[in-house]
Structures are given as C-alpha cells and as structure tokens.
C-alpha atoms as a PDB file:
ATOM      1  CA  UNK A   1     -13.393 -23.160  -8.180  1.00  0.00           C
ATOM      2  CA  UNK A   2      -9.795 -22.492 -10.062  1.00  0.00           C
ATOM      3  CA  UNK A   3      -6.834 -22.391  -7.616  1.00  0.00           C
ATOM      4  CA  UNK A   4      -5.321 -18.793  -8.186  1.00  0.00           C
ATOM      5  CA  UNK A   5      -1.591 -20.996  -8.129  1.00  0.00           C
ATOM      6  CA  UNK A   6      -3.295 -22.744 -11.447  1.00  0.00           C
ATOM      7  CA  UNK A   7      -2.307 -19.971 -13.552  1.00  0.00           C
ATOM      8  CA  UNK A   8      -0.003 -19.451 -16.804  1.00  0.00           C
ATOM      9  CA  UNK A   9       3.542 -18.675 -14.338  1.00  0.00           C
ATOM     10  CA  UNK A  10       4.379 -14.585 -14.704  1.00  0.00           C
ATOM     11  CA  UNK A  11       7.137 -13.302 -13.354  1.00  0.00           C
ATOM     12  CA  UNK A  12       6.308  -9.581 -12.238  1.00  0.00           C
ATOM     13  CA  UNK A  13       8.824  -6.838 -13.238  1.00  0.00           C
ATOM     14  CA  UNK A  14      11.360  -6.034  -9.844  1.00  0.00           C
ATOM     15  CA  UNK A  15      10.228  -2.017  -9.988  1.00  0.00           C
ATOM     16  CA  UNK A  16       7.401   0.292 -12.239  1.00  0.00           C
ATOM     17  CA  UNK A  17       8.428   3.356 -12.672  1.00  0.00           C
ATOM     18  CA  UNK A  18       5.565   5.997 -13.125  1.00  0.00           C
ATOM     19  CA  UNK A  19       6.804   8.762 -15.281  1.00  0.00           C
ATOM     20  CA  UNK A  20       3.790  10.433 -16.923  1.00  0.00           C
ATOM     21  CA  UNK A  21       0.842  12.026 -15.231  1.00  0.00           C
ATOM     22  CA  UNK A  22      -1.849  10.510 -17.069  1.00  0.00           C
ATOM     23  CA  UNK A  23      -0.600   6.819 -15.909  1.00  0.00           C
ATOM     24  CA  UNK A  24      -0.237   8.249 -12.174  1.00  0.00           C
ATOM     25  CA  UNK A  25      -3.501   9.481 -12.348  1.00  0.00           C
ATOM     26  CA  UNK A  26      -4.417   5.793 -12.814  1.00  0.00           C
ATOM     27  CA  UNK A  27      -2.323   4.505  -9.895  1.00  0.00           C
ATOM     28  CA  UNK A  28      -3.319   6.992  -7.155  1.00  0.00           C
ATOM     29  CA  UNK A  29      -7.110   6.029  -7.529  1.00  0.00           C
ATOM     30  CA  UNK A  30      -7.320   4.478  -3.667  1.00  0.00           C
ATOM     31  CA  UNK A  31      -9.567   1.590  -5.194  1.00  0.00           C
ATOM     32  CA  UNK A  32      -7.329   0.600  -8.135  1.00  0.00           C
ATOM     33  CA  UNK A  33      -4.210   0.753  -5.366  1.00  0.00           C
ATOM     34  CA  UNK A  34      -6.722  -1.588  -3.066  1.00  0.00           C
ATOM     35  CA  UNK A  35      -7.119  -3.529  -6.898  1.00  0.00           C
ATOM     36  CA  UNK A  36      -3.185  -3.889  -7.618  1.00  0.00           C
ATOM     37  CA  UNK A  37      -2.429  -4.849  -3.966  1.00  0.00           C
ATOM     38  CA  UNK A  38      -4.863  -7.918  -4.283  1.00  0.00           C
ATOM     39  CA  UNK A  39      -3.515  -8.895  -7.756  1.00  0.00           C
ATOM     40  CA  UNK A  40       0.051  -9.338  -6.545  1.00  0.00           C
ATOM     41  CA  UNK A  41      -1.183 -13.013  -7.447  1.00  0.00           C
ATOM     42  CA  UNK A  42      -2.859 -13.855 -10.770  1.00  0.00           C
ATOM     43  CA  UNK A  43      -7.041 -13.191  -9.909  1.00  0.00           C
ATOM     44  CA  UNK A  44     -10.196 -12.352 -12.060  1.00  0.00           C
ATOM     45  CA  UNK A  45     -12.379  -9.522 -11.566  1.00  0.00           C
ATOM     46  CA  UNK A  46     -14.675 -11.315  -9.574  1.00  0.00           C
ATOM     47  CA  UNK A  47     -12.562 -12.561  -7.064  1.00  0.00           C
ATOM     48  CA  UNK A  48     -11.595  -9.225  -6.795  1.00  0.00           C
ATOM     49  CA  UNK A  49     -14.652  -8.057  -5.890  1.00  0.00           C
ATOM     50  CA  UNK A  50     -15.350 -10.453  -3.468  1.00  0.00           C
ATOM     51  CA  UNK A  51     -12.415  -9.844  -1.393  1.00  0.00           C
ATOM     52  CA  UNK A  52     -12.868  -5.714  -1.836  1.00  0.00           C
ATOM     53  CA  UNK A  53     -16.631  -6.053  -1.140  1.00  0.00           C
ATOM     54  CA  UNK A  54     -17.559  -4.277  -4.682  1.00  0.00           C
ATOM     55  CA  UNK A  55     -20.016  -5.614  -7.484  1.00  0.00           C
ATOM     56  CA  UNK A  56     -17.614  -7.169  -9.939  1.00  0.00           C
ATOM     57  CA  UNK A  57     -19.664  -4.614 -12.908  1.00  0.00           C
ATOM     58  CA  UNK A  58     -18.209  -1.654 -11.204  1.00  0.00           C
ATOM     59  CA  UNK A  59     -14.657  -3.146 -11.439  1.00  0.00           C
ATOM     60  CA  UNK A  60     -13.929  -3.786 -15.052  1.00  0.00           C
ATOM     61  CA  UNK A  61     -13.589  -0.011 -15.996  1.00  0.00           C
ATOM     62  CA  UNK A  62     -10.950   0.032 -13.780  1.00  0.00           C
ATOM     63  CA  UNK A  63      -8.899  -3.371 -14.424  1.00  0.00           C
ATOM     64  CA  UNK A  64      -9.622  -2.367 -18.077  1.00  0.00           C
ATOM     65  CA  UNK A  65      -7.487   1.397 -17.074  1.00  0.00           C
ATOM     66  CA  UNK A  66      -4.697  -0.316 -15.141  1.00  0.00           C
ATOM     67  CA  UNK A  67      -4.190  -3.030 -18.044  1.00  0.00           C
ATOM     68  CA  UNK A  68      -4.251   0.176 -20.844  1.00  0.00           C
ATOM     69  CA  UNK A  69      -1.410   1.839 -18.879  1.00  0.00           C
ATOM     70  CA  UNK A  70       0.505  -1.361 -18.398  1.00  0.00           C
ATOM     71  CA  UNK A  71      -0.265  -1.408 -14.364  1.00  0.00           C
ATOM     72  CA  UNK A  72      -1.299  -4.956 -14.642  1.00  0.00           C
ATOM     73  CA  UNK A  73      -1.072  -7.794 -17.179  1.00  0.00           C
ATOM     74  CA  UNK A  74      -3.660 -10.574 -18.485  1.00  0.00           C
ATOM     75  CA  UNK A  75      -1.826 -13.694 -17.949  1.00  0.00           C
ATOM     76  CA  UNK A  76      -4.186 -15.931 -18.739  1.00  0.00           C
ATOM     77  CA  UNK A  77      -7.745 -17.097 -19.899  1.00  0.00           C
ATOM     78  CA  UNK A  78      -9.773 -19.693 -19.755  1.00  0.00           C
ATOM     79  CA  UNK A  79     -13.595 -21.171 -20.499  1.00  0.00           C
ATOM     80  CA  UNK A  80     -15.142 -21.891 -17.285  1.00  0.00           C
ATOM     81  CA  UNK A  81     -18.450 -23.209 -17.845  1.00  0.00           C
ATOM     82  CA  UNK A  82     -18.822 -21.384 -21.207  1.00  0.00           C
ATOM     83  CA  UNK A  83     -17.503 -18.275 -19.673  1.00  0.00           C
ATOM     84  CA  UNK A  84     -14.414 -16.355 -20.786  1.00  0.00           C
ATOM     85  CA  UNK A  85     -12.027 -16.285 -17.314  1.00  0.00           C
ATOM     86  CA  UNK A  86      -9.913 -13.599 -17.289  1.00  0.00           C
ATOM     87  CA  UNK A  87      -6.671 -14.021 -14.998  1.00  0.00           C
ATOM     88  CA  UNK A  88      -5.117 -10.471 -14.191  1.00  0.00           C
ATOM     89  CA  UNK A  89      -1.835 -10.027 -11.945  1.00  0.00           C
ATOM     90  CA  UNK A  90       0.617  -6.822 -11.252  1.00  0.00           C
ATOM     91  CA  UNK A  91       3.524  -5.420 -13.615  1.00  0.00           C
ATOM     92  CA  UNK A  92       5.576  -5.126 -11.491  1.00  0.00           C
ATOM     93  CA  UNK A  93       6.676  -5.639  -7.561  1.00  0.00           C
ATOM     94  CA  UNK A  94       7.160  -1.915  -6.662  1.00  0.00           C
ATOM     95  CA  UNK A  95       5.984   0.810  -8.443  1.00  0.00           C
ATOM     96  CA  UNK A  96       7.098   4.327  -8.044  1.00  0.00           C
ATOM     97  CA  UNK A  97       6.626   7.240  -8.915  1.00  0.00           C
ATOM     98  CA  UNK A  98       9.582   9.119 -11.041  1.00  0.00           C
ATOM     99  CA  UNK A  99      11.185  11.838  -9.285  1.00  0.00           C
ATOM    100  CA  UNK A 100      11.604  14.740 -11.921  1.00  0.00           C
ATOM    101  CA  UNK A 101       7.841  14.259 -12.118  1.00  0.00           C
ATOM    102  CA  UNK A 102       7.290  15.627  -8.489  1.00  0.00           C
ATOM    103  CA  UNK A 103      10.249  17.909  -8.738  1.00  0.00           C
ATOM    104  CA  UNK A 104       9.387  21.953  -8.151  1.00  0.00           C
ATOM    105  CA  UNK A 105       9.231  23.672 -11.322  1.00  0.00           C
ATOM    106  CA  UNK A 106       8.163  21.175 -13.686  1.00  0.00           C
ATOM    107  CA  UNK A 107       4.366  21.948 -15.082  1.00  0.00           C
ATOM    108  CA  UNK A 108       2.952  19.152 -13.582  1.00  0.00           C
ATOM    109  CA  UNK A 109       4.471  19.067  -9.893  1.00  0.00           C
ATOM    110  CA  UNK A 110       1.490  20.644  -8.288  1.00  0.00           C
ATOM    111  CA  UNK A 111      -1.214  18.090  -9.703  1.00  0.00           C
ATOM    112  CA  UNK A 112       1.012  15.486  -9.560  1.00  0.00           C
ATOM    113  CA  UNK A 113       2.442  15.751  -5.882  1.00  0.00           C
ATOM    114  CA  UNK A 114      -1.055  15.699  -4.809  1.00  0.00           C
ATOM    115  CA  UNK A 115      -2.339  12.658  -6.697  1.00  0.00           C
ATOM    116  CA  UNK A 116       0.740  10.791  -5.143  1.00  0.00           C
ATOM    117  CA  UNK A 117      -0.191  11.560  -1.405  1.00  0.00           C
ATOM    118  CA  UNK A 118      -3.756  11.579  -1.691  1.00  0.00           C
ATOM    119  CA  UNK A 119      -4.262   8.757  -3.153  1.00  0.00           C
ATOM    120  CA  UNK A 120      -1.713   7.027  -0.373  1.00  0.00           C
ATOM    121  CA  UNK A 121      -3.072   8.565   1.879  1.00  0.00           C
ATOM    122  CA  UNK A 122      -6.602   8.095   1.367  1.00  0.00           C
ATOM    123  CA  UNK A 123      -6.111   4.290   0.300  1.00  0.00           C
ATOM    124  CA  UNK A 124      -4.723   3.779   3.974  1.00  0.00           C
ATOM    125  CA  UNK A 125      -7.356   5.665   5.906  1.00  0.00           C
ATOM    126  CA  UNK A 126     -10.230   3.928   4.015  1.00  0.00           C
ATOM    127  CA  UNK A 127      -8.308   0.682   4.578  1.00  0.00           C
ATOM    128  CA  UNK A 128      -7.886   1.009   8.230  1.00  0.00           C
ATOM    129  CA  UNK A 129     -11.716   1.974   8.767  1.00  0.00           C
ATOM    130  CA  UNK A 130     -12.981  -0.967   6.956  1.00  0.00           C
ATOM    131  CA  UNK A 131     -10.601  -3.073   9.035  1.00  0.00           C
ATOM    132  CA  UNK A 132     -11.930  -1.396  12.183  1.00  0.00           C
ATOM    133  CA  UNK A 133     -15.772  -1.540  11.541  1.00  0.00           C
ATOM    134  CA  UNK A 134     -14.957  -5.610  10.517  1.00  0.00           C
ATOM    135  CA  UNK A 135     -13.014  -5.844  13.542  1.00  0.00           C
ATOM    136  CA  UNK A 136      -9.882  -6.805  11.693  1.00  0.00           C
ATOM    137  CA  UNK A 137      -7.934  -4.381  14.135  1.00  0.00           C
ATOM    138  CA  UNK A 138      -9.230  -5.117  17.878  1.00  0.00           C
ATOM    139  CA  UNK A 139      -9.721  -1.403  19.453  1.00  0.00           C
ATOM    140  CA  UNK A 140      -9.388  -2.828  22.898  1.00  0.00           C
ATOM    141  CA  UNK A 141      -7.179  -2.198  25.452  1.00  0.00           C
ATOM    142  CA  UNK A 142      -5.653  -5.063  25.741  1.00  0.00           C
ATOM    143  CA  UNK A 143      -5.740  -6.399  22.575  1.00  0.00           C
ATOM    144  CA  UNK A 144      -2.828  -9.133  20.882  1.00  0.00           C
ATOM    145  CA  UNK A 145       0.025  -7.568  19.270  1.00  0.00           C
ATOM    146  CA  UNK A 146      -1.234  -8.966  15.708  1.00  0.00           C
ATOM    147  CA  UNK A 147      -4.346  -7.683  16.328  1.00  0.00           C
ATOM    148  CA  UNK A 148      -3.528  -4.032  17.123  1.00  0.00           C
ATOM    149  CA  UNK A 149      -3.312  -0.944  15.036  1.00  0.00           C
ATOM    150  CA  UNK A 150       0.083   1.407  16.041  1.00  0.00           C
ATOM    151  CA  UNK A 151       0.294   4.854  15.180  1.00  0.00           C
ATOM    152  CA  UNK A 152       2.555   6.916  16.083  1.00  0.00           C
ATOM    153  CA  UNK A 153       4.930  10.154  15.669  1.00  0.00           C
ATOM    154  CA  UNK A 154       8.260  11.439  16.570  1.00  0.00           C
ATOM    155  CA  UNK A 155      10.357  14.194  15.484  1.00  0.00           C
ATOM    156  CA  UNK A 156      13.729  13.356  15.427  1.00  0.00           C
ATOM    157  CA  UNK A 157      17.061  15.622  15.534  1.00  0.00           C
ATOM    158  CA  UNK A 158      19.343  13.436  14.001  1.00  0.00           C
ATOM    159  CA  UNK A 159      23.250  14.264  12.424  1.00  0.00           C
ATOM    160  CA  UNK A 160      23.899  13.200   9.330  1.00  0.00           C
ATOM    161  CA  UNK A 161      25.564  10.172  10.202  1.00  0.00           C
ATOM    162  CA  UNK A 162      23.324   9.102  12.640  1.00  0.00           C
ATOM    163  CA  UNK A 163      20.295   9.785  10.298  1.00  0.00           C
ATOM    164  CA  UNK A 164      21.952   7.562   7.418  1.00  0.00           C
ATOM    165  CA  UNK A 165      22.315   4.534  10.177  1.00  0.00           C
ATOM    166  CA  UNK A 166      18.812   5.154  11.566  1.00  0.00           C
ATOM    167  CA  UNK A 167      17.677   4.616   7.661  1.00  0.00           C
ATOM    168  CA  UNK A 168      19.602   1.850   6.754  1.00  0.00           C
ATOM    169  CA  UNK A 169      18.866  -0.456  10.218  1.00  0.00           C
ATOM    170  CA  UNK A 170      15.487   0.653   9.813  1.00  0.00           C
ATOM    171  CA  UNK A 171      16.005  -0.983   6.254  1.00  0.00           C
ATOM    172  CA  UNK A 172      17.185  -3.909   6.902  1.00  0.00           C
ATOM    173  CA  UNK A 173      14.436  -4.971   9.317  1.00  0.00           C
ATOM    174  CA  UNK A 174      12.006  -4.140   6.810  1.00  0.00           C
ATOM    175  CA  UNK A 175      14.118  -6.608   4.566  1.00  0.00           C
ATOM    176  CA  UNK A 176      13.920  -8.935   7.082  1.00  0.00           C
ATOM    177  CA  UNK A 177      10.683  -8.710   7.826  1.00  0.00           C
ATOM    178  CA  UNK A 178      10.042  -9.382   4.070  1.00  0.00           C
ATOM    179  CA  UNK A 179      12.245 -12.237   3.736  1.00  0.00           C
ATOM    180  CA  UNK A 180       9.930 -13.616   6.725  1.00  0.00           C
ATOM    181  CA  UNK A 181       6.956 -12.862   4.614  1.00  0.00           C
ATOM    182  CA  UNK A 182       8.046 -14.378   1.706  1.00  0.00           C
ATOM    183  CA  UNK A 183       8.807 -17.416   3.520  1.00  0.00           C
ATOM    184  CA  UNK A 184       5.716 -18.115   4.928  1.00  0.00           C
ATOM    185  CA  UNK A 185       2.684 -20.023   3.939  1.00  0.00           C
ATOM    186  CA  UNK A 186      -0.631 -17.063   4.116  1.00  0.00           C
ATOM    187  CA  UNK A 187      -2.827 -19.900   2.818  1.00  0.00           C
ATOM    188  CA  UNK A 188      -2.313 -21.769   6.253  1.00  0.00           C
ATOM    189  CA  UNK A 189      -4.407 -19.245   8.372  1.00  0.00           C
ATOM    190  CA  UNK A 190      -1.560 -18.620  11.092  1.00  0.00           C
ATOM    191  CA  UNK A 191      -0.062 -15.874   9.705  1.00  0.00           C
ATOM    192  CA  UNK A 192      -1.023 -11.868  10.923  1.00  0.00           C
ATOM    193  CA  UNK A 193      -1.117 -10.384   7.822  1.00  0.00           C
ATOM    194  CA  UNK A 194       0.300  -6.447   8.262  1.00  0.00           C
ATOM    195  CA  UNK A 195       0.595  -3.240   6.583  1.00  0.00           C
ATOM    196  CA  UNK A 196       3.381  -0.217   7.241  1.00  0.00           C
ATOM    197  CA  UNK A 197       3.795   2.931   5.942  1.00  0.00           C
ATOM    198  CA  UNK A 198       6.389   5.169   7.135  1.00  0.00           C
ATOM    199  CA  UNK A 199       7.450   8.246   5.584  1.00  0.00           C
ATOM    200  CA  UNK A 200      10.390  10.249   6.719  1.00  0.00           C
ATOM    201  CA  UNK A 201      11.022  14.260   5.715  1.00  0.00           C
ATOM    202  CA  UNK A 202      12.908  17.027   6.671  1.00  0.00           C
ATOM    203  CA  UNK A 203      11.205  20.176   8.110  1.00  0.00           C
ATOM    204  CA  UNK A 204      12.408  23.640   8.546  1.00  0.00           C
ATOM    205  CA  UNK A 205      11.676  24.556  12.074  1.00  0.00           C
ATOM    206  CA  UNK A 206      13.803  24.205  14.649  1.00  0.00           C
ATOM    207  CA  UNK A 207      13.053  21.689  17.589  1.00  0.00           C
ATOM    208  CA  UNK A 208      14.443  24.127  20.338  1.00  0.00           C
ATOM    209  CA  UNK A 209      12.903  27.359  19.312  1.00  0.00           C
ATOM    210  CA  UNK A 210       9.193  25.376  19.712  1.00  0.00           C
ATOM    211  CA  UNK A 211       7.043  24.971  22.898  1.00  0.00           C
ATOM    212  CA  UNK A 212       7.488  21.238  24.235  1.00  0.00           C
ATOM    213  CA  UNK A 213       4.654  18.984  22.978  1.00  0.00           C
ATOM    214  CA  UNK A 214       2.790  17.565  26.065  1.00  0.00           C
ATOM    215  CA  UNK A 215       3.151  13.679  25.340  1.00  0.00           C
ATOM    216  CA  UNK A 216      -0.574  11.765  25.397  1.00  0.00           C
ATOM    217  CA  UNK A 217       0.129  10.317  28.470  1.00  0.00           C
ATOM    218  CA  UNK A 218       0.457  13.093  30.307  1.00  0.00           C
ATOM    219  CA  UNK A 219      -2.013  14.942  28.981  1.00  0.00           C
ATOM    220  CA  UNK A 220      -4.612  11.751  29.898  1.00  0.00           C
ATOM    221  CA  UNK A 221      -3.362  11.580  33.144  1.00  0.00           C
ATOM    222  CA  UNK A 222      -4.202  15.040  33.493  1.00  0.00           C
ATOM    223  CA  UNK A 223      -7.920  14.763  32.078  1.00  0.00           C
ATOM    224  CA  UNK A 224      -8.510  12.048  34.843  1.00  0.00           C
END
C-alpha cells in the first residue's frame, strides 16, 4: 500500500475564505467537513472511506463538489495495478467563512447563517456519537484525561479589558497547544488525538436580573 507521505509535496494555502453561498453550501455538508478534516494530508477516496466508515461509491460525488469549488486539490495520480490513483488534499489550512456574507441585511444572511452552524454543529454531534458507540471517548467515571469527553458552559460578565485578556491567553494556549501538535509524531500511536470547539458571544440579558442557575452538582446531590 502507498505511504500517504509518498505524494507530489503541496503546500496548503494559510486561510480559505468562503465568500459565496453556493461554495458554503458545499463546506457545511457535516460529511464533506468529516472529508476535508481527513484530507489535511494528501489521501484517495478510498482511504477516505475506510477511515469514515462509508462505501468509497458514495464518496466521489462529494470529493468531485469540494474539488469544483476549489475546497480541495488533486495533487497527484498514479497507476496502481492498472488503476488510476487519485491523491486529494485540502486548499487551504483554515477556512472561513466571509463576514459580510453572514452580516444582517444582506439577501443571503438567513440561509447562510444557518448552513454555517448547522453544519458545525451537526458535524460535531455526529462525531462525538460515533466516538462514543466505538468507545473512542470512555463514558466512565473514572476514565483517563485523554480518554474523556468535557463539556461544559459558563456565562461570563467580563469588562472590556478583562474580556480582551481572557481572549488572547485563551489564544495563546490554543497556539501552544498547536505548536505541540505540530511537533509530534501521530503515526507513533502515543499521541491522544483531540478536538475543541469553543465559541464565545455576547447576549442581551442581564446576569443579575435572572434566577441563579442551580449548578449540576447540586442539583445531583439533591436527586440522591
């Protein structure tokens, strides 16, 4: 079998940005964002479908969609066995979504707003069910840290100031966290491989004039 490492070297672009509707239609499919996540290293089709669990003929309508709208790139081909191997790999790094596309007022905020978080959204719920019913993430109560899945909520009342450091710390142990990933070797099997998403947003209500949320403990402690 071809080392994925064999292929013709591409150099993805640092940042995609996404600023028609018809391409972000594309992205926010939660299987062709499970697709581009796998192919941030040159693959075929089929390899792709081995590690997604899905019959390689169900997959080439959409690599065939993400290469159209220049999501991913063929960089490179080869006869294996008399067979035409395609090598696929991602545009770009990051890809995000243009602002003025999801900006109130514009024609196509509604539909596209709602592409962008559902297909987020959905991608990492289907993820982390697969990953549960495979027993990826370990459920039990005393489960390792790698193994674990964290979820969790605050609301935060935060000046100016103190929001702006909160976001850049935050930051830069992300981008430490990343230089840690980039530095080690996935192939070797001793690596926890992890996924975050955080979002952060500003909400209207004010924290004093609501009833006190009952943390979970409590409210367990309670039930017992």
């Amino acid at each position: 079998m071809l080392d994925e490492t064999q292929a013709k070297p591409f150099i993805p672009a640092p940042e995609l940005v996404i600023s028609d509707l018809e391409t972000l239609k594309v992205l926010a499919d939660p299987l062709r964002l499970s697709i581009l996540e796998y192919l941030m290293r040159p693959s075929t089709v089929k390899r792709i479908a081995e590690k997604i669990h899905k019959p390689a003929t169900k997959l080439y309508y959409h690599f065939n969609l993400l290469e159209k709208h220049g999501l991913i790139v063929l960089v490179d081909t080869r006869i294996v066995s008399g067979i035409i191997e395609k090598h696929y790999q991602a545009a770009a790094k990051v890809y995000r979504v243009a602002r003025d596309l999801l900006a109130p007022g514009t024609s196509d905020f509604d539909e596209g707003l709602e592409l962008t978080l559902n297909g987020m959204f959905q991608a990492t719920k289907q993820e982390i069910l697969d990953n549960i019913h495979d027993q990826t993430i370990d459920m039990g109560e005393n489960s390792p840290w790698h193994r674990r899945m964290t979820i969790s909520q605050a609301r935060l009342a935060l000046t100016t100031e103190q929001f702006e450091r909160f976001r850049a710390e935050l930051q830069a142990l992300i981008d430490k966290a990343q230089s840690w990933t980039d530095g080690n070797d996935l192939a070797g099997g001793q690596t926890a491989v992890m996924k975050m998403l955080y979002v952060t947003y500003p909400i209207q209500r004010a924290i004093e004039d609501e009833t006190p949320e009952i943390p979970l403990a409590a409210s367990e402690k309670r039930r017992k």
